[in-house]
PDB file of N, CA and C in Angstrom:
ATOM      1  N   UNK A   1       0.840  -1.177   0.000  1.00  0.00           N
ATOM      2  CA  UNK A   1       0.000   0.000   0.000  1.00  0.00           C
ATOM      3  C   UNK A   1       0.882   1.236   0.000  1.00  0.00           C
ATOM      4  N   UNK A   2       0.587   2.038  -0.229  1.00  0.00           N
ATOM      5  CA  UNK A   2       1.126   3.549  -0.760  1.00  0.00           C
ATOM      6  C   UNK A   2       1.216   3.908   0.991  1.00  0.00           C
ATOM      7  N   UNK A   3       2.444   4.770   1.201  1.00  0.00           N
ATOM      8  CA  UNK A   3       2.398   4.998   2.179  1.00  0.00           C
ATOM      9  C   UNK A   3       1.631   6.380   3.414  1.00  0.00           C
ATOM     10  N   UNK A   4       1.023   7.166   2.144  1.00  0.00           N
ATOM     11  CA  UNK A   4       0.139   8.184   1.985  1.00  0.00           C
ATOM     12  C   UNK A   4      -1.232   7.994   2.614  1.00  0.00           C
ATOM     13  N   UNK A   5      -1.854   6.382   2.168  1.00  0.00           N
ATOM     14  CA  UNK A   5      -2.670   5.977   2.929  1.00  0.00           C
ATOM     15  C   UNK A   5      -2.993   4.976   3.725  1.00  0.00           C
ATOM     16  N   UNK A   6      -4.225   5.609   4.880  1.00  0.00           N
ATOM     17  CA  UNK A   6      -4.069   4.172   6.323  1.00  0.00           C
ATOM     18  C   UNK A   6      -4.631   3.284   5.694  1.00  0.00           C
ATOM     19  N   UNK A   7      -4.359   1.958   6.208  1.00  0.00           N
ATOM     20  CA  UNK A   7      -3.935   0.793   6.561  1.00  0.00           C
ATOM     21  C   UNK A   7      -5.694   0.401   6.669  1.00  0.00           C
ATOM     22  N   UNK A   8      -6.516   1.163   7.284  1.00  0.00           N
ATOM     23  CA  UNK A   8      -8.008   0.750   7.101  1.00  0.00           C
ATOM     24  C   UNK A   8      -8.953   1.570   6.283  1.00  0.00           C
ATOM     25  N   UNK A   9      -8.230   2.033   5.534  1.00  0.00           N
ATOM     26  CA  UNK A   9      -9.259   2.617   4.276  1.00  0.00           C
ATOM     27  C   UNK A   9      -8.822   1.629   3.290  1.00  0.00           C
ATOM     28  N   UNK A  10      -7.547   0.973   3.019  1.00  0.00           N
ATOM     29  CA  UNK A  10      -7.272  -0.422   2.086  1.00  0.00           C
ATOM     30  C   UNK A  10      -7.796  -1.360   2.420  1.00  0.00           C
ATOM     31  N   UNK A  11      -8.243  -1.843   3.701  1.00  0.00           N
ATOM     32  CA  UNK A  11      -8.839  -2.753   4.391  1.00  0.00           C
ATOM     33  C   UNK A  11     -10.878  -2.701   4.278  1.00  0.00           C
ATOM     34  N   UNK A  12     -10.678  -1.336   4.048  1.00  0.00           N
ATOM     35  CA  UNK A  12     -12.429  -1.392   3.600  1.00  0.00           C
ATOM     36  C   UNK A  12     -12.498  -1.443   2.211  1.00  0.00           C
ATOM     37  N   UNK A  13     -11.637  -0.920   1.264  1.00  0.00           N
ATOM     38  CA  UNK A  13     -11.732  -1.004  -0.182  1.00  0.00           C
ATOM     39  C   UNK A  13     -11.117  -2.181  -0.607  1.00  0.00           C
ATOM     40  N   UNK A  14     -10.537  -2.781  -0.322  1.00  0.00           N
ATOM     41  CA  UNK A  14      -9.584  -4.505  -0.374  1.00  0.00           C
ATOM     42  C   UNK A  14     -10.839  -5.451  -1.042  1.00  0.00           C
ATOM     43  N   UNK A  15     -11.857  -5.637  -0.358  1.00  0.00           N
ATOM     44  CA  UNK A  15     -12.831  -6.848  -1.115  1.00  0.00           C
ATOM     45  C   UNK A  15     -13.176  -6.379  -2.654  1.00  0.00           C
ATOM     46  N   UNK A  16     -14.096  -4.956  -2.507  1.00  0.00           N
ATOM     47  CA  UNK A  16     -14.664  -4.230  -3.487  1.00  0.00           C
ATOM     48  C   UNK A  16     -13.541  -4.389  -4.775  1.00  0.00           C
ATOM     49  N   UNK A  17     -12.418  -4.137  -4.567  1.00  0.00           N
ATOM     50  CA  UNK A  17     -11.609  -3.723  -5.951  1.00  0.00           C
ATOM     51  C   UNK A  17     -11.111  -5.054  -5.882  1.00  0.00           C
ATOM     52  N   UNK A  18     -11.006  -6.114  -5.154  1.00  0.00           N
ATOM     53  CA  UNK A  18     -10.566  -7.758  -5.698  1.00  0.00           C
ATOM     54  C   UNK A  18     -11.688  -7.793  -6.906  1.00  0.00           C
ATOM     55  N   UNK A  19     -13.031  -7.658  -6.332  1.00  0.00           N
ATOM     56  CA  UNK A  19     -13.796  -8.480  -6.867  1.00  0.00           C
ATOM     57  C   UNK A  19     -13.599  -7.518  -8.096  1.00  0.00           C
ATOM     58  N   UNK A  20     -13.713  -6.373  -8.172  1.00  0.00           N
ATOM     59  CA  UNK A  20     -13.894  -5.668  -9.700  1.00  0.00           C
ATOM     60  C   UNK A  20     -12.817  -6.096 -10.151  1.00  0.00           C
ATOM     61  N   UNK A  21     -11.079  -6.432 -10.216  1.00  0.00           N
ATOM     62  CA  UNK A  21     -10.055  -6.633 -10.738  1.00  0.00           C
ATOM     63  C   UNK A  21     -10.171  -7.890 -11.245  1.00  0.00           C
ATOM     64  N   UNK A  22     -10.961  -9.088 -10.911  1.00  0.00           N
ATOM     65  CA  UNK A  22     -11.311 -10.415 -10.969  1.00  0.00           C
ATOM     66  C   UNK A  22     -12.546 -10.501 -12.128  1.00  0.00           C
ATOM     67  N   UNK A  23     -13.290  -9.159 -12.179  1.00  0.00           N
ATOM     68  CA  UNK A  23     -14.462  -9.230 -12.743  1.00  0.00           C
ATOM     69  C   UNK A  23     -13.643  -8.723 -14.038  1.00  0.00           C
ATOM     70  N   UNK A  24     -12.781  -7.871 -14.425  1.00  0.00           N
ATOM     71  CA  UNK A  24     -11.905  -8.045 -15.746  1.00  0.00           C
ATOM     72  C   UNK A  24     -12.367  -8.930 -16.435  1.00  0.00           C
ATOM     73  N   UNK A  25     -11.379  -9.462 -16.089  1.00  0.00           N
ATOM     74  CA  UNK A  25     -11.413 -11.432 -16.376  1.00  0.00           C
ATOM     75  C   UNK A  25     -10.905 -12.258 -15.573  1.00  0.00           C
ATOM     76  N   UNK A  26     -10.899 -13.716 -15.594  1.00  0.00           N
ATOM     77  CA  UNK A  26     -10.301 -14.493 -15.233  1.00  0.00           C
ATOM     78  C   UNK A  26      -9.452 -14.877 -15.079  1.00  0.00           C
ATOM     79  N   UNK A  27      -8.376 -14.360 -13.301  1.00  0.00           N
ATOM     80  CA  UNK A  27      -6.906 -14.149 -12.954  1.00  0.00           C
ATOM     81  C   UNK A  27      -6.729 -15.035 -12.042  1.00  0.00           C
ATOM     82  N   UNK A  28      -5.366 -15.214 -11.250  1.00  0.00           N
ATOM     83  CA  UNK A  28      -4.904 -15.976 -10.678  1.00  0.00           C
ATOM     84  C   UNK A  28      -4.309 -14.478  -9.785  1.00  0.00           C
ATOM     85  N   UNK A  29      -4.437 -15.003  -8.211  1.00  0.00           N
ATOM     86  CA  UNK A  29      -3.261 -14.117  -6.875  1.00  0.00           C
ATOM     87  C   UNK A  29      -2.520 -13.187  -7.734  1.00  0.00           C
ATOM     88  N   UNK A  30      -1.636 -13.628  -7.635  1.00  0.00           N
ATOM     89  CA  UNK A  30      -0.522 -12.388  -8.325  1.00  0.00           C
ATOM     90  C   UNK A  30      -0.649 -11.458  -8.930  1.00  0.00           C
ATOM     91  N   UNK A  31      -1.417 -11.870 -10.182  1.00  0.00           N
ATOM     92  CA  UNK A  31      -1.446 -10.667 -11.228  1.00  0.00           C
ATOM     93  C   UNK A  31      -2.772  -9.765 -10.510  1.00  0.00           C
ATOM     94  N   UNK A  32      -3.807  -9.865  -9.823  1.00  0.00           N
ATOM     95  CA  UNK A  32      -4.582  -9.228  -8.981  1.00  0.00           C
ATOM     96  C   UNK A  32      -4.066  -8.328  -8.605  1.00  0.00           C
ATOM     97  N   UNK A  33      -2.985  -8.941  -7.331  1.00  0.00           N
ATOM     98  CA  UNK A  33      -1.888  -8.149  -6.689  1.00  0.00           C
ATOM     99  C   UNK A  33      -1.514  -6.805  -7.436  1.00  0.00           C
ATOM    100  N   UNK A  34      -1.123  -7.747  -8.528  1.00  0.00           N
ATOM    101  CA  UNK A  34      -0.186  -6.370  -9.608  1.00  0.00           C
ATOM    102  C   UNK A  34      -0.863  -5.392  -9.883  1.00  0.00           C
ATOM    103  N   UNK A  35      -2.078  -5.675 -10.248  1.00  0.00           N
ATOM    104  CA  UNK A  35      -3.312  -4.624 -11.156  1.00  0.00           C
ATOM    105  C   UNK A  35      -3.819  -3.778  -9.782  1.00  0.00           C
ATOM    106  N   UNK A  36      -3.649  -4.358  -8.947  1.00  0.00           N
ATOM    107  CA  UNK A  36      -3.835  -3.526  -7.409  1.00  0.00           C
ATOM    108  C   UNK A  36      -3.175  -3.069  -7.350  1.00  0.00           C
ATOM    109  N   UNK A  37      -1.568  -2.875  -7.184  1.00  0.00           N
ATOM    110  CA  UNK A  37      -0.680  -1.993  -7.020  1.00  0.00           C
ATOM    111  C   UNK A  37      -0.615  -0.887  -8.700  1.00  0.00           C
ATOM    112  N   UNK A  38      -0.863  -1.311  -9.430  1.00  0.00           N
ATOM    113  CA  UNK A  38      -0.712  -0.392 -10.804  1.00  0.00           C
ATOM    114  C   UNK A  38      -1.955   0.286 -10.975  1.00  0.00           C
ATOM    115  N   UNK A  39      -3.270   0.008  -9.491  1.00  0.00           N
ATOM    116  CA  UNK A  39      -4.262   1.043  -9.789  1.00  0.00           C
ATOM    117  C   UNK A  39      -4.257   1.844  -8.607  1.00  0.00           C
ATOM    118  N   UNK A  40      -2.840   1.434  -7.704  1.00  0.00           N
ATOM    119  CA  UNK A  40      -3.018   3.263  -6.969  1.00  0.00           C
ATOM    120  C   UNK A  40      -2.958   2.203  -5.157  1.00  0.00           C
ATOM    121  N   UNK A  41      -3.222   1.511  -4.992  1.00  0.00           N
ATOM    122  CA  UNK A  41      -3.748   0.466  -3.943  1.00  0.00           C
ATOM    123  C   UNK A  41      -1.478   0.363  -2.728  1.00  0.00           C
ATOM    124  N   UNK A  42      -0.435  -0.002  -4.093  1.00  0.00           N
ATOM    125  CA  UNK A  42       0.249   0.086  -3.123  1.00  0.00           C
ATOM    126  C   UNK A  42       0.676  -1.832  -3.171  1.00  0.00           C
ATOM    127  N   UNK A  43       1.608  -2.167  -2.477  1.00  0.00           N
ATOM    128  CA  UNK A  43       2.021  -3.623  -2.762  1.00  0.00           C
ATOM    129  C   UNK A  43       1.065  -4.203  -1.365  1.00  0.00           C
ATOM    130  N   UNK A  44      -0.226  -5.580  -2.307  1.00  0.00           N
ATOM    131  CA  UNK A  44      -0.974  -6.030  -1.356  1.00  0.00           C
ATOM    132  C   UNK A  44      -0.089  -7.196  -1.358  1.00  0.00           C
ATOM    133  N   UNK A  45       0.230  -7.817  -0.328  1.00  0.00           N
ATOM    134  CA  UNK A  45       1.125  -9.138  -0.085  1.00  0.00           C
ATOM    135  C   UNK A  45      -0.065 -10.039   0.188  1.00  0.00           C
ATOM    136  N   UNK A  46       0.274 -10.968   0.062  1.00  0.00           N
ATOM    137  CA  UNK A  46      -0.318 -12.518  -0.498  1.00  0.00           C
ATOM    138  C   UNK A  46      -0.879 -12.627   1.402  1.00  0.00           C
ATOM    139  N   UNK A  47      -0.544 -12.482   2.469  1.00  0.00           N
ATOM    140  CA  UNK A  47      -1.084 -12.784   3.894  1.00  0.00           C
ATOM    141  C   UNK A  47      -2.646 -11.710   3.894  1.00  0.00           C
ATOM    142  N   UNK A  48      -2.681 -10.595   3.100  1.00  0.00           N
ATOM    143  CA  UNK A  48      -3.869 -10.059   2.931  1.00  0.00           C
ATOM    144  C   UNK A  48      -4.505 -10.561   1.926  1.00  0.00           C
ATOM    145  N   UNK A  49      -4.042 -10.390   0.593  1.00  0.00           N
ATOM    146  CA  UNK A  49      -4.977 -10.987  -0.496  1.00  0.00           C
ATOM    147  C   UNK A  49      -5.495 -12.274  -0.540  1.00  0.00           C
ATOM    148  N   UNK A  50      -4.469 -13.526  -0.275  1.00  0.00           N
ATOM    149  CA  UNK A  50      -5.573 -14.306  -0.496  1.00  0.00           C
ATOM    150  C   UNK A  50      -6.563 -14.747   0.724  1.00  0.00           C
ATOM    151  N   UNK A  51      -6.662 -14.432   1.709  1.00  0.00           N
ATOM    152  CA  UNK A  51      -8.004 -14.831   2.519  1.00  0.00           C
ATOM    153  C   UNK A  51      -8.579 -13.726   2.255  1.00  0.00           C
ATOM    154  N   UNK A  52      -8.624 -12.456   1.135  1.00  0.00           N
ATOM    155  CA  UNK A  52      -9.806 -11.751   0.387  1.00  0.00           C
ATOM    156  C   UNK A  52     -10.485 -12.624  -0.189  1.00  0.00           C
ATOM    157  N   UNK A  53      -9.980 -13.147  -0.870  1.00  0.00           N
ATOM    158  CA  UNK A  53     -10.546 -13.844  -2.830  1.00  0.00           C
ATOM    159  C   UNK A  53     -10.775 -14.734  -1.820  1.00  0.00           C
ATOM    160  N   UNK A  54     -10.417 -15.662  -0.502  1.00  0.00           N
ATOM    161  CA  UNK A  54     -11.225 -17.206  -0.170  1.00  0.00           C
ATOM    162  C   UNK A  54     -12.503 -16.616   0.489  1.00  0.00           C
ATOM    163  N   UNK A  55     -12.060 -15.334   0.855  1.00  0.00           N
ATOM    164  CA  UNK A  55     -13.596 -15.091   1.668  1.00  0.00           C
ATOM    165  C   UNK A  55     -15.030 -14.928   0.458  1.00  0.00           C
ATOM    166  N   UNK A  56     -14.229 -14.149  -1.001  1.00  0.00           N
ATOM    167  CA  UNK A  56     -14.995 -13.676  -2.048  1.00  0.00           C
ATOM    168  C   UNK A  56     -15.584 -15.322  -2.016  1.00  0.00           C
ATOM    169  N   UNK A  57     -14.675 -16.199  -2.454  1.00  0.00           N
ATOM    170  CA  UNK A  57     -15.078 -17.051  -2.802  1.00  0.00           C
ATOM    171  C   UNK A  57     -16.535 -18.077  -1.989  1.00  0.00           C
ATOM    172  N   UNK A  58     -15.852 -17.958  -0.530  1.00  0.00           N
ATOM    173  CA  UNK A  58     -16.827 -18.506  -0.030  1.00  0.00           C
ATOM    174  C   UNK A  58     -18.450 -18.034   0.525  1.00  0.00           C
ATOM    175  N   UNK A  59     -18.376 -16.581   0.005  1.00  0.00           N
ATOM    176  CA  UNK A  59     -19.654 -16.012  -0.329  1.00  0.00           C
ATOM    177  C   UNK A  59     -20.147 -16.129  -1.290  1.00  0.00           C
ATOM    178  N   UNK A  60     -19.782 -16.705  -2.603  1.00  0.00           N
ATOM    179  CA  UNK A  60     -20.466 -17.081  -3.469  1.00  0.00           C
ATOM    180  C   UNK A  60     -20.118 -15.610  -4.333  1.00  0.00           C
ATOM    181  N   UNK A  61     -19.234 -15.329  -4.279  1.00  0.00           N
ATOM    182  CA  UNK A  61     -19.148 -14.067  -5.295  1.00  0.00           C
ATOM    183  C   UNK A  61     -17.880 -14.492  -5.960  1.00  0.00           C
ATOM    184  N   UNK A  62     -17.008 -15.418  -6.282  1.00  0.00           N
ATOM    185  CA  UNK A  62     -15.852 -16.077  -6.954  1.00  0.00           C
ATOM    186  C   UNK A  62     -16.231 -17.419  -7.180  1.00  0.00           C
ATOM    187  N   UNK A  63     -15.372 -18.024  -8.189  1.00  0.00           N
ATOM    188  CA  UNK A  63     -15.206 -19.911  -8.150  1.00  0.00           C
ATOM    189  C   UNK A  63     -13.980 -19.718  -8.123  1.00  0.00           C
ATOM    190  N   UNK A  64     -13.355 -20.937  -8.103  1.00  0.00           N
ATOM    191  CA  UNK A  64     -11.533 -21.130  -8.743  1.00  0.00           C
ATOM    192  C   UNK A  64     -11.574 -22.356  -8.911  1.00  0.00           C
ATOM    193  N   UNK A  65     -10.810 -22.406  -9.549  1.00  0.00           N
ATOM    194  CA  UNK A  65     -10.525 -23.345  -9.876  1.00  0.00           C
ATOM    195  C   UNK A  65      -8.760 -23.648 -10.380  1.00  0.00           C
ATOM    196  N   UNK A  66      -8.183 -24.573 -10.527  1.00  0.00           N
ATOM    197  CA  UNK A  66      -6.395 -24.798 -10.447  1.00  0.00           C
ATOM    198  C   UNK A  66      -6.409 -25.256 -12.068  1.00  0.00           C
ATOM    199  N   UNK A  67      -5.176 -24.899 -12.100  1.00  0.00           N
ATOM    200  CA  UNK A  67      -4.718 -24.961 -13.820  1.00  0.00           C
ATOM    201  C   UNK A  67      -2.877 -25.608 -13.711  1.00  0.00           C
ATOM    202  N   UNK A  68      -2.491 -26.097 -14.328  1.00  0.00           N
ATOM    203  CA  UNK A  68      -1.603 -26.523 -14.543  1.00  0.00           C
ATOM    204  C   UNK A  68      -0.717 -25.336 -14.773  1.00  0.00           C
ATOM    205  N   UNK A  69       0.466 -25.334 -14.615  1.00  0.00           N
ATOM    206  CA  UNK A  69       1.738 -23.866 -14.674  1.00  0.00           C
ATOM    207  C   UNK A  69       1.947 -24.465 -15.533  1.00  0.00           C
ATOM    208  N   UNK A  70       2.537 -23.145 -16.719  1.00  0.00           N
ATOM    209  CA  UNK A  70       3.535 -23.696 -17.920  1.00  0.00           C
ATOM    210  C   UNK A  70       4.650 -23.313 -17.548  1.00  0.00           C
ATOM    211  N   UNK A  71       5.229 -24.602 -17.492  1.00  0.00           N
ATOM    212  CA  UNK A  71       7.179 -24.240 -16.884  1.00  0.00           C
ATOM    213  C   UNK A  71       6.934 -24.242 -15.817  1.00  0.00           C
ATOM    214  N   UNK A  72       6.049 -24.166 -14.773  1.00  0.00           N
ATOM    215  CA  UNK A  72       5.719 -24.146 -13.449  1.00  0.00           C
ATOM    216  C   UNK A  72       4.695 -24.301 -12.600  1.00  0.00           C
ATOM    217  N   UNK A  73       5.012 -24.018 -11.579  1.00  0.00           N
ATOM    218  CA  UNK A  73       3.483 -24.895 -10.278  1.00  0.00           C
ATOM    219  C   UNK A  73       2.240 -24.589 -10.966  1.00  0.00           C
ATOM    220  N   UNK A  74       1.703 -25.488 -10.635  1.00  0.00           N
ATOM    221  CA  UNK A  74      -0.034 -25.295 -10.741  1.00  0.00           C
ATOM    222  C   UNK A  74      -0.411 -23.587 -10.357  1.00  0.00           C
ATOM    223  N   UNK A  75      -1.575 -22.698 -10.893  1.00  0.00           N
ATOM    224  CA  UNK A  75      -2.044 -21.978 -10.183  1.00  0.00           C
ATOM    225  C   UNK A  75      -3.531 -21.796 -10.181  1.00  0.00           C
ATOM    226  N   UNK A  76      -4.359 -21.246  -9.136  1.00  0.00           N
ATOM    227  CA  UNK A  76      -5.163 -21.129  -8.844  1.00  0.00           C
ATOM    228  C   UNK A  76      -6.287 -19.768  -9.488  1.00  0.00           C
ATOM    229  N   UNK A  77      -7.058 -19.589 -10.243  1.00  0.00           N
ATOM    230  CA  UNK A  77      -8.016 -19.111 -11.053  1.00  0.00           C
ATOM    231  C   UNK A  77      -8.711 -18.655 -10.678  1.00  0.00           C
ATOM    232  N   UNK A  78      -8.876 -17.419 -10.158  1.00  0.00           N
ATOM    233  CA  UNK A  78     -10.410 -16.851  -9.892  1.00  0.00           C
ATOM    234  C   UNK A  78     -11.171 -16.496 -10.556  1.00  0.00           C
ATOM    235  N   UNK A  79     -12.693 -16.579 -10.760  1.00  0.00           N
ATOM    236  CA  UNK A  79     -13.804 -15.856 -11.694  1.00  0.00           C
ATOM    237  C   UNK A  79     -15.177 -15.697 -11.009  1.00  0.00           C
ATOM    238  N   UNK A  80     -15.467 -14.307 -11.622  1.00  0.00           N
ATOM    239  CA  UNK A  80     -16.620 -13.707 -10.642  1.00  0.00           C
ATOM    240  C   UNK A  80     -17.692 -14.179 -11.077  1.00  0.00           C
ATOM    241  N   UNK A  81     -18.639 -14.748  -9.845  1.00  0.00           N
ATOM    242  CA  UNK A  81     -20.192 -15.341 -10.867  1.00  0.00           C
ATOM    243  C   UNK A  81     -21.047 -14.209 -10.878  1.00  0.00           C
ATOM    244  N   UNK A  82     -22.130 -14.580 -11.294  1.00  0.00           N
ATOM    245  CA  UNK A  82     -23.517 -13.661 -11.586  1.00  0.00           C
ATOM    246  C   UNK A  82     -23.812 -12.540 -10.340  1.00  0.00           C
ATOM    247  N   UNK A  83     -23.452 -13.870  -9.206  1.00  0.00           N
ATOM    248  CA  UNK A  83     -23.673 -12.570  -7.390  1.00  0.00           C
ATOM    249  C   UNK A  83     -22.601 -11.795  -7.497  1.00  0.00           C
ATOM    250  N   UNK A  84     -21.635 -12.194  -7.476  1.00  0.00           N
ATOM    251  CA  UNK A  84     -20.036 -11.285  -7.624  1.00  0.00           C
ATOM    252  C   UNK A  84     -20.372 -10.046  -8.563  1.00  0.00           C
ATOM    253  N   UNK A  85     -20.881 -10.311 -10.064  1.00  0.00           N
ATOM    254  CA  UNK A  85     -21.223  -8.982 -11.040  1.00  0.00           C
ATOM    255  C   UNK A  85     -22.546  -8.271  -9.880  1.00  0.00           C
ATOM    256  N   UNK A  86     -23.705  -8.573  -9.440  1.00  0.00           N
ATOM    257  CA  UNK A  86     -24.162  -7.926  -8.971  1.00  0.00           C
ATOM    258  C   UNK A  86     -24.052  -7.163  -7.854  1.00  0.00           C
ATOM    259  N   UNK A  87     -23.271  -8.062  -6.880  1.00  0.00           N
ATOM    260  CA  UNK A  87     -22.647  -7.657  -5.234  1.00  0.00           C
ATOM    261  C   UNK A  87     -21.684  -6.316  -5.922  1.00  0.00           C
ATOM    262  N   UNK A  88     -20.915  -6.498  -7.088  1.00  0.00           N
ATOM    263  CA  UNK A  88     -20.208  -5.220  -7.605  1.00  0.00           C
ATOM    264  C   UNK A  88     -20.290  -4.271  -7.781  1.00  0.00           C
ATOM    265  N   UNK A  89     -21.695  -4.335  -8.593  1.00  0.00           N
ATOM    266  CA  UNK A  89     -22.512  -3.316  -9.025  1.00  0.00           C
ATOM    267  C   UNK A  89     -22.955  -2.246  -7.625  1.00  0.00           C
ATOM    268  N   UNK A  90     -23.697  -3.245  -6.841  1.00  0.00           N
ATOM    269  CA  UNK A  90     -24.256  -2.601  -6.179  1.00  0.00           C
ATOM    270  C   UNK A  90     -23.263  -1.971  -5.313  1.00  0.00           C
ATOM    271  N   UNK A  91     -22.325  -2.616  -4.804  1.00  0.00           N
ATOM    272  CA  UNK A  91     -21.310  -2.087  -3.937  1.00  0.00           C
ATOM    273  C   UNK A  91     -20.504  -1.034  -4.888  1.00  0.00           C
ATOM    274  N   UNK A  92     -20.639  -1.137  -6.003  1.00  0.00           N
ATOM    275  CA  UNK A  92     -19.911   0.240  -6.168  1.00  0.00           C
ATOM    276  C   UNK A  92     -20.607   1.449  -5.993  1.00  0.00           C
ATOM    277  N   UNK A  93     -21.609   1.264  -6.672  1.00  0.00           N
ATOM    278  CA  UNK A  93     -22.817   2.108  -6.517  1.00  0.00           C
ATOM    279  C   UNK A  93     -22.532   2.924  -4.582  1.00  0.00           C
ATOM    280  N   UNK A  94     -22.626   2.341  -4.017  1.00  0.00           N
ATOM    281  CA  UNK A  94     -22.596   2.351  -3.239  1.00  0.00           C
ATOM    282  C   UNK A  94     -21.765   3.513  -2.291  1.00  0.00           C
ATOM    283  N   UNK A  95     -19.932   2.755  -2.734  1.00  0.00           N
ATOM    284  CA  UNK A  95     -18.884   3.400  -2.555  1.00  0.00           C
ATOM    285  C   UNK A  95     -18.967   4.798  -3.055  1.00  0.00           C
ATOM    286  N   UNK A  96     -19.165   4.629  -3.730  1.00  0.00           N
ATOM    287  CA  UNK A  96     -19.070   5.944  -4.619  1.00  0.00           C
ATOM    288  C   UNK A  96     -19.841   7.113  -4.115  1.00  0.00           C
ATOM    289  N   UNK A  97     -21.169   6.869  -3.715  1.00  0.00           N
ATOM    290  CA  UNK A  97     -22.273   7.613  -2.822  1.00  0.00           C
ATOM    291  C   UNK A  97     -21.149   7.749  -1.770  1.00  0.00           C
ATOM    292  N   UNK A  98     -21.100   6.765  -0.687  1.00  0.00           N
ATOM    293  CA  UNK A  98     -20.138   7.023   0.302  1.00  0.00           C
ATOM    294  C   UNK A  98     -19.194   8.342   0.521  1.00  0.00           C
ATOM    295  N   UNK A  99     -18.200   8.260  -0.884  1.00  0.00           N
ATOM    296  CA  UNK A  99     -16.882   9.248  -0.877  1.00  0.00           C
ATOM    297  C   UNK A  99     -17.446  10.487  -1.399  1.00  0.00           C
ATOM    298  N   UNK A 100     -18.678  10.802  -1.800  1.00  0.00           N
ATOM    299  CA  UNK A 100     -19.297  11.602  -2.348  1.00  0.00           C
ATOM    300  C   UNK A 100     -19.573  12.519  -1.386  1.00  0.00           C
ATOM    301  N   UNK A 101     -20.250  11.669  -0.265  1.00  0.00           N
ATOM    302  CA  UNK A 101     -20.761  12.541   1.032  1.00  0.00           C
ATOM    303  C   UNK A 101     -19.364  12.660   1.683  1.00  0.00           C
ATOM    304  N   UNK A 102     -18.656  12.091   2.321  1.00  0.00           N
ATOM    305  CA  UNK A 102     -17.648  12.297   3.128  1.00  0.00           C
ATOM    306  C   UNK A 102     -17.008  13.541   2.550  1.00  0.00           C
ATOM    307  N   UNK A 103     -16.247  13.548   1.074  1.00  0.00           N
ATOM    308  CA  UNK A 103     -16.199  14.700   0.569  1.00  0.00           C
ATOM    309  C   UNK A 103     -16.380  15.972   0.313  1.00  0.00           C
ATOM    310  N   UNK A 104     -17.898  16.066   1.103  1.00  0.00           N
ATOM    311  CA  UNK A 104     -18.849  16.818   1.332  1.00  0.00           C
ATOM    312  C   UNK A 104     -18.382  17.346   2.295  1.00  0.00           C
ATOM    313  N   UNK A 105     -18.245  16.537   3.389  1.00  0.00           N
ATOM    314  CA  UNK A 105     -17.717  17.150   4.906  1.00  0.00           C
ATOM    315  C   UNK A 105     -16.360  17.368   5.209  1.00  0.00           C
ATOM    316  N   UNK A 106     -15.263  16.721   4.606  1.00  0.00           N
ATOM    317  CA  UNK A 106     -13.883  17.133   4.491  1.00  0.00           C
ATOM    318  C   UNK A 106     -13.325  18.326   3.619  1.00  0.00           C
ATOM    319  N   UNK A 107     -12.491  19.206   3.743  1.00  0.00           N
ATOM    320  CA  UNK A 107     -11.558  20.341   3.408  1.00  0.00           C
ATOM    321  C   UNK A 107     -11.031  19.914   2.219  1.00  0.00           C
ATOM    322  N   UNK A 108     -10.968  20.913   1.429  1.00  0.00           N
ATOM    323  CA  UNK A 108     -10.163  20.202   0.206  1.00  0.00           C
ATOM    324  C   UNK A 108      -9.191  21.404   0.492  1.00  0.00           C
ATOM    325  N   UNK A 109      -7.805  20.409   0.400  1.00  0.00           N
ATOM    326  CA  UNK A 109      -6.650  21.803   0.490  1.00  0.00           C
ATOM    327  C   UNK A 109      -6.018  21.850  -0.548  1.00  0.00           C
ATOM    328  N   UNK A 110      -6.751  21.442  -1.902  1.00  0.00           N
ATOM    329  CA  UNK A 110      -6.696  21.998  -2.882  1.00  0.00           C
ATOM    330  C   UNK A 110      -7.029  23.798  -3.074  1.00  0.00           C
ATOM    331  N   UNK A 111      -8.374  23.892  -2.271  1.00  0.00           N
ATOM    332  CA  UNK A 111      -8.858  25.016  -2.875  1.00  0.00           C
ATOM    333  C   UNK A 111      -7.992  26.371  -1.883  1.00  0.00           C
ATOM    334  N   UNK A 112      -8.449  27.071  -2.238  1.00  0.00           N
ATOM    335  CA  UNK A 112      -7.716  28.595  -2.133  1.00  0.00           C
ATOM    336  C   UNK A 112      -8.490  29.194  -1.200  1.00  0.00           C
ATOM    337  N   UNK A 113      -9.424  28.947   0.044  1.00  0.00           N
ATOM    338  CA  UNK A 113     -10.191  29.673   0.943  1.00  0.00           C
ATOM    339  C   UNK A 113      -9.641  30.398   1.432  1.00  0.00           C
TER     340      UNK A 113
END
């Protein structure tokens, strides 16, 4: 994670942007990881991410399934089902309202008051 931000605002946005990074397409741990750190998120290490995606999973918002490595280990596949696209939807929907209002009530020290 970027060191700019705490530790529980990644921890509330952590499920939401698995599942949208997964809803792409169909990835495996790592490259998640990566597309998390190359969208602003910061290096998520594997002791946080994957009991995300097992929790996604065991809500019924992921499957996986294992694939054979080329040149190397087996890896593990995530893909978002039908609840996952909708739990997305709505939770973004959602988020977004959220930072909208908070925004509302926080200083921007951007501006010039």
């Amino acid at each position: 994670m970027t060191d700019d931000l705490p530790t529980e605002w990644l921890r509330a946005v952590l499920p939401l942007a698995v599942l949208a990074v997964v809803a792409e397409e169909e990835t495996y741990g790592y490259a998640v990881a990566q597309q998390l750190q190359a969208g602003g998120l910061g290096a998520v290490k594997g002791g946080t991410l994957y009991p995300v995606l097992n929790r996604l999973e065991a809500e019924g918002l992921l499957t996986s399934s294992w694939r054979e490595g080329v040149g190397g280990p087996g890896r593990k596949f995530f893909a978002v089902t039908p609840a996952g696209r909708d739990q997305l939807a709505r939770r973004s929907a959602a988020w977004h309202t959220f930072t909208e209002q908070a925004r509302g009530l926080l200083p921007d020290p951007r501006s010039t008051r």
